[in-house]
Protein backbone atom coordinates (compact mmCIF):
# COMPACT_ATOMS: atom_id res chain seq x y z
CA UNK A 1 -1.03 0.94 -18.54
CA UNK A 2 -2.65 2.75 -21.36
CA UNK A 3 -4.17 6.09 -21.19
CA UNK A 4 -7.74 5.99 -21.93
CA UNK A 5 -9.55 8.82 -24.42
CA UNK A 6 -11.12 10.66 -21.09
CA UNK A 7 -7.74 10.64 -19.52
CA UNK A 8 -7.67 8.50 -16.48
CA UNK A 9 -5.60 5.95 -15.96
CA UNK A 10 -8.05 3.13 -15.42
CA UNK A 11 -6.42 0.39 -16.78
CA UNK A 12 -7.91 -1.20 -20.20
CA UNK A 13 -9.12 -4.40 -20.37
CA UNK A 14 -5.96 -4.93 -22.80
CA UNK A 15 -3.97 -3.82 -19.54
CA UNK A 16 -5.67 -6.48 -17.23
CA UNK A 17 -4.78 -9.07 -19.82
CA UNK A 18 -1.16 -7.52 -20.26
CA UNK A 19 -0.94 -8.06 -16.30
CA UNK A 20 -2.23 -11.43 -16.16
CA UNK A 21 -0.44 -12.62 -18.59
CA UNK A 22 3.10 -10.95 -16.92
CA UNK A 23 2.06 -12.79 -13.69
CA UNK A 24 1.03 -15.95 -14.62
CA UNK A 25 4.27 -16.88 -17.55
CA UNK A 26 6.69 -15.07 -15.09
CA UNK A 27 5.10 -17.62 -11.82
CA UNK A 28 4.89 -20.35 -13.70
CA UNK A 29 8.41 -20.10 -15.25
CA UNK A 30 11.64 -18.65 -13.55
CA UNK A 31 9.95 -18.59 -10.12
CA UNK A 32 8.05 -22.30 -10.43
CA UNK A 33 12.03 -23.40 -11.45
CA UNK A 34 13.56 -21.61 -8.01
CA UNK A 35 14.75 -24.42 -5.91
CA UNK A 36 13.09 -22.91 -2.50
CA UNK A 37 9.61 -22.83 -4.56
CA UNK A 38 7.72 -26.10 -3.24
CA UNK A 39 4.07 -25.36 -5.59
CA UNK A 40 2.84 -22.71 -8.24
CA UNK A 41 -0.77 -23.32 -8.69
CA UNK A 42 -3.51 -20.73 -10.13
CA UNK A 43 -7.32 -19.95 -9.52
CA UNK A 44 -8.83 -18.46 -12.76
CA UNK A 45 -11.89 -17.52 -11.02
CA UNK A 46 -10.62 -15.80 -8.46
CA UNK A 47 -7.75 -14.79 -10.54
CA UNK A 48 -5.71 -15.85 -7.53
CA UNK A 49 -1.75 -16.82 -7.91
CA UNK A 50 -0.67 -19.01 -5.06
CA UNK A 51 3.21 -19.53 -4.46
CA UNK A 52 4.08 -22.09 -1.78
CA UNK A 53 8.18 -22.46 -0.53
CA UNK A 54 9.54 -23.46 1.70
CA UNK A 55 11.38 -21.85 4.69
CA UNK A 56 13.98 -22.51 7.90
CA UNK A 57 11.61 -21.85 10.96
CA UNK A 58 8.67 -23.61 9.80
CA UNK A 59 7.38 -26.33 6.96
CA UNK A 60 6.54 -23.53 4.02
CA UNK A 61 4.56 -20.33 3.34
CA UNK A 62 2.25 -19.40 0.71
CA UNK A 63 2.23 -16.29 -0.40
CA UNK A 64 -1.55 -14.96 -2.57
CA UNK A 65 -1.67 -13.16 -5.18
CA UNK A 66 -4.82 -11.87 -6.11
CA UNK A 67 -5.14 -9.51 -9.50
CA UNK A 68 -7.47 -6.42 -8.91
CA UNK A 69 -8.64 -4.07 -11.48
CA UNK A 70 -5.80 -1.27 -10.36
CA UNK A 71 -3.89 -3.19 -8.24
CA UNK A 72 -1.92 -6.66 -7.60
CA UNK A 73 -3.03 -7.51 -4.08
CA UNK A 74 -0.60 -10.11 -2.08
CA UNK A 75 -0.61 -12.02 1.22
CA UNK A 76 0.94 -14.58 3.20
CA UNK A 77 -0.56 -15.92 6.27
CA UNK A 78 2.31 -15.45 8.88
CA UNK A 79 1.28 -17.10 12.21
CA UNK A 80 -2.33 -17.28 14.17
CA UNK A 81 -3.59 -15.39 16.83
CA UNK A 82 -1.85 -16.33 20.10
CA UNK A 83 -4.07 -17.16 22.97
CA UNK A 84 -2.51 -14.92 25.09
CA UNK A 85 0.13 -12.04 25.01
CA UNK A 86 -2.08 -9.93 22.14
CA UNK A 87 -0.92 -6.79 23.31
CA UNK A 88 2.84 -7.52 23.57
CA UNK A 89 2.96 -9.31 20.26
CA UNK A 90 0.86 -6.64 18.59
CA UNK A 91 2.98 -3.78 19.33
CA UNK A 92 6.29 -5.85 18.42
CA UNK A 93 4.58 -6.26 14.81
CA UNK A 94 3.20 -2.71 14.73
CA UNK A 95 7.11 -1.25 15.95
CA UNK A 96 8.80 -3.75 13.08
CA UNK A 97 6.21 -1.86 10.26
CA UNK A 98 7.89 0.91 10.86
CA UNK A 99 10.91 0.11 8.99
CA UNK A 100 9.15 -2.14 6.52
CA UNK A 101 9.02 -1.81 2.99
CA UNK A 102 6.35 -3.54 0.42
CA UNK A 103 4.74 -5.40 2.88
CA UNK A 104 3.24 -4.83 6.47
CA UNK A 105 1.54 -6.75 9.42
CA UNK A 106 -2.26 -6.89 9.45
CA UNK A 107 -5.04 -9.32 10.80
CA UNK A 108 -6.65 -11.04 8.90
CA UNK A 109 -10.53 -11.32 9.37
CA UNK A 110 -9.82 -14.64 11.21
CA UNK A 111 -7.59 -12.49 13.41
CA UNK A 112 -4.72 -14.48 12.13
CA UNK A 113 -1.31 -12.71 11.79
CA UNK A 114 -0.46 -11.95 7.67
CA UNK A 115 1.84 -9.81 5.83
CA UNK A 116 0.10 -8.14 3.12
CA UNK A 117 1.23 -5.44 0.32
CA UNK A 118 0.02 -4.44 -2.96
CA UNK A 119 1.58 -3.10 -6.10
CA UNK A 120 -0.05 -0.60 -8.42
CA UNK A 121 -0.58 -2.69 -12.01
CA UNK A 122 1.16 0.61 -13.85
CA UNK A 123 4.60 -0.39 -11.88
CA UNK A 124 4.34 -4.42 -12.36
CA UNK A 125 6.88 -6.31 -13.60
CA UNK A 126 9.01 -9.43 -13.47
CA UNK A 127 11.36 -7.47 -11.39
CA UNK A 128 8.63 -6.40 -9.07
CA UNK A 129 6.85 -9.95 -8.51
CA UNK A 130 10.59 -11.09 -7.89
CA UNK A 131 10.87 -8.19 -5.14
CA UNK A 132 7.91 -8.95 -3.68
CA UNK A 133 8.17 -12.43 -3.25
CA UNK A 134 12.35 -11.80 -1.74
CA UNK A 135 10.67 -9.35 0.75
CA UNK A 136 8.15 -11.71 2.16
CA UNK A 137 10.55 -14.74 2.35
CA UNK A 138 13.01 -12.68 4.30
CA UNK A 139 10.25 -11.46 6.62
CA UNK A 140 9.22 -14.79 7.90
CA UNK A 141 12.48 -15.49 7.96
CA UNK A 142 13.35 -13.05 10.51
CA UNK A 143 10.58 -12.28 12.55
CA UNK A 144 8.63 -16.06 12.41
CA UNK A 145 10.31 -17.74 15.20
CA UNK A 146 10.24 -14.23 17.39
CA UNK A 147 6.86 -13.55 16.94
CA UNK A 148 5.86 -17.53 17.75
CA UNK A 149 7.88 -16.92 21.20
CA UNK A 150 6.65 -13.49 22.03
CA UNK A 151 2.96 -15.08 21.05
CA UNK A 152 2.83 -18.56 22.63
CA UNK A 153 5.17 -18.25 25.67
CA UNK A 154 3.59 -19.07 28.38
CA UNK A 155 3.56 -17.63 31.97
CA UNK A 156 6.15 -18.61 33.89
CA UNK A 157 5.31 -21.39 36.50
CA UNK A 158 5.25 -20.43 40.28
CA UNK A 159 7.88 -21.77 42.26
């Protein structure tokens, strides 16, 4: 990011490009080639990046990306809201971001379950994007199936 004559470090509109243009050839190339990657596709007027792979516990995930003046915003929509057992399920997800890093459980203004995270444009980078996306594939890969059967299980029957 370049430092502008007043001295902040609002990024330039040469940044913005700089960023885009990072994103979009490093998506579209060695990630688009990954063999888990299922779909790259791109939204230039929402600037939106959306990366679809698959995954064990369920069909595939898509992970956003959404590119922000200061910021690379990202989300993945990790399950909906159960019908029952909010409480439980919320403070499972609330005790596992404790321990997370680059990403943490939110909901969504559908009340849907999603992972979200976002990186500052001043530290983004191949190696970053390739982070990002590793965190949030190992995330529903843990906690997906758990948080389905804490979320959905049903009372038991009575006898």
């Amino acid at each position: 990011m370049s430092e502008r004559p007043d001295g902040s470090g609002t990024p330039t509109p040469e940044d913005l490009r700089a960023a885009h243009d990072l994103i979009d050839e490093h998506l579209f190339g060695p990630v688009r080639a990954a063999e888990y990657v299922q779909h790259v596709e791109y939204d230039p007027e929402l600037r939106r990046w959306y990366v679809r792979f698959g995954c064990d516990g369920r069909d595939a995930s898509t992970i956003y990306f959404d590119l922000h003046q200061r910021t690379l915003r990202y989300e993945l929509y990790f399950m909906p809201n159960p019908p029952q057992n909010h409480l439980e399920l919320y403070h499972w997800l609330l005790r596992r971001n404790h321990d997370l890093y680059g990403a943490r459980f939110s909901l969504g203004p559908d009340d849907g379950v999603y992972l979200t995270g976002r990186v500052a444009l001043e530290h983004l980078s191949a190696a970053e994007l390739d982070r990002v996306i590793g965190v949030l594939y190992e995330l529903v890969e843990l906690w997906f199936q758990p948080a389905i059967t804490l979320g959905f299980r049903t009372p038991a029957s009575p006898s």
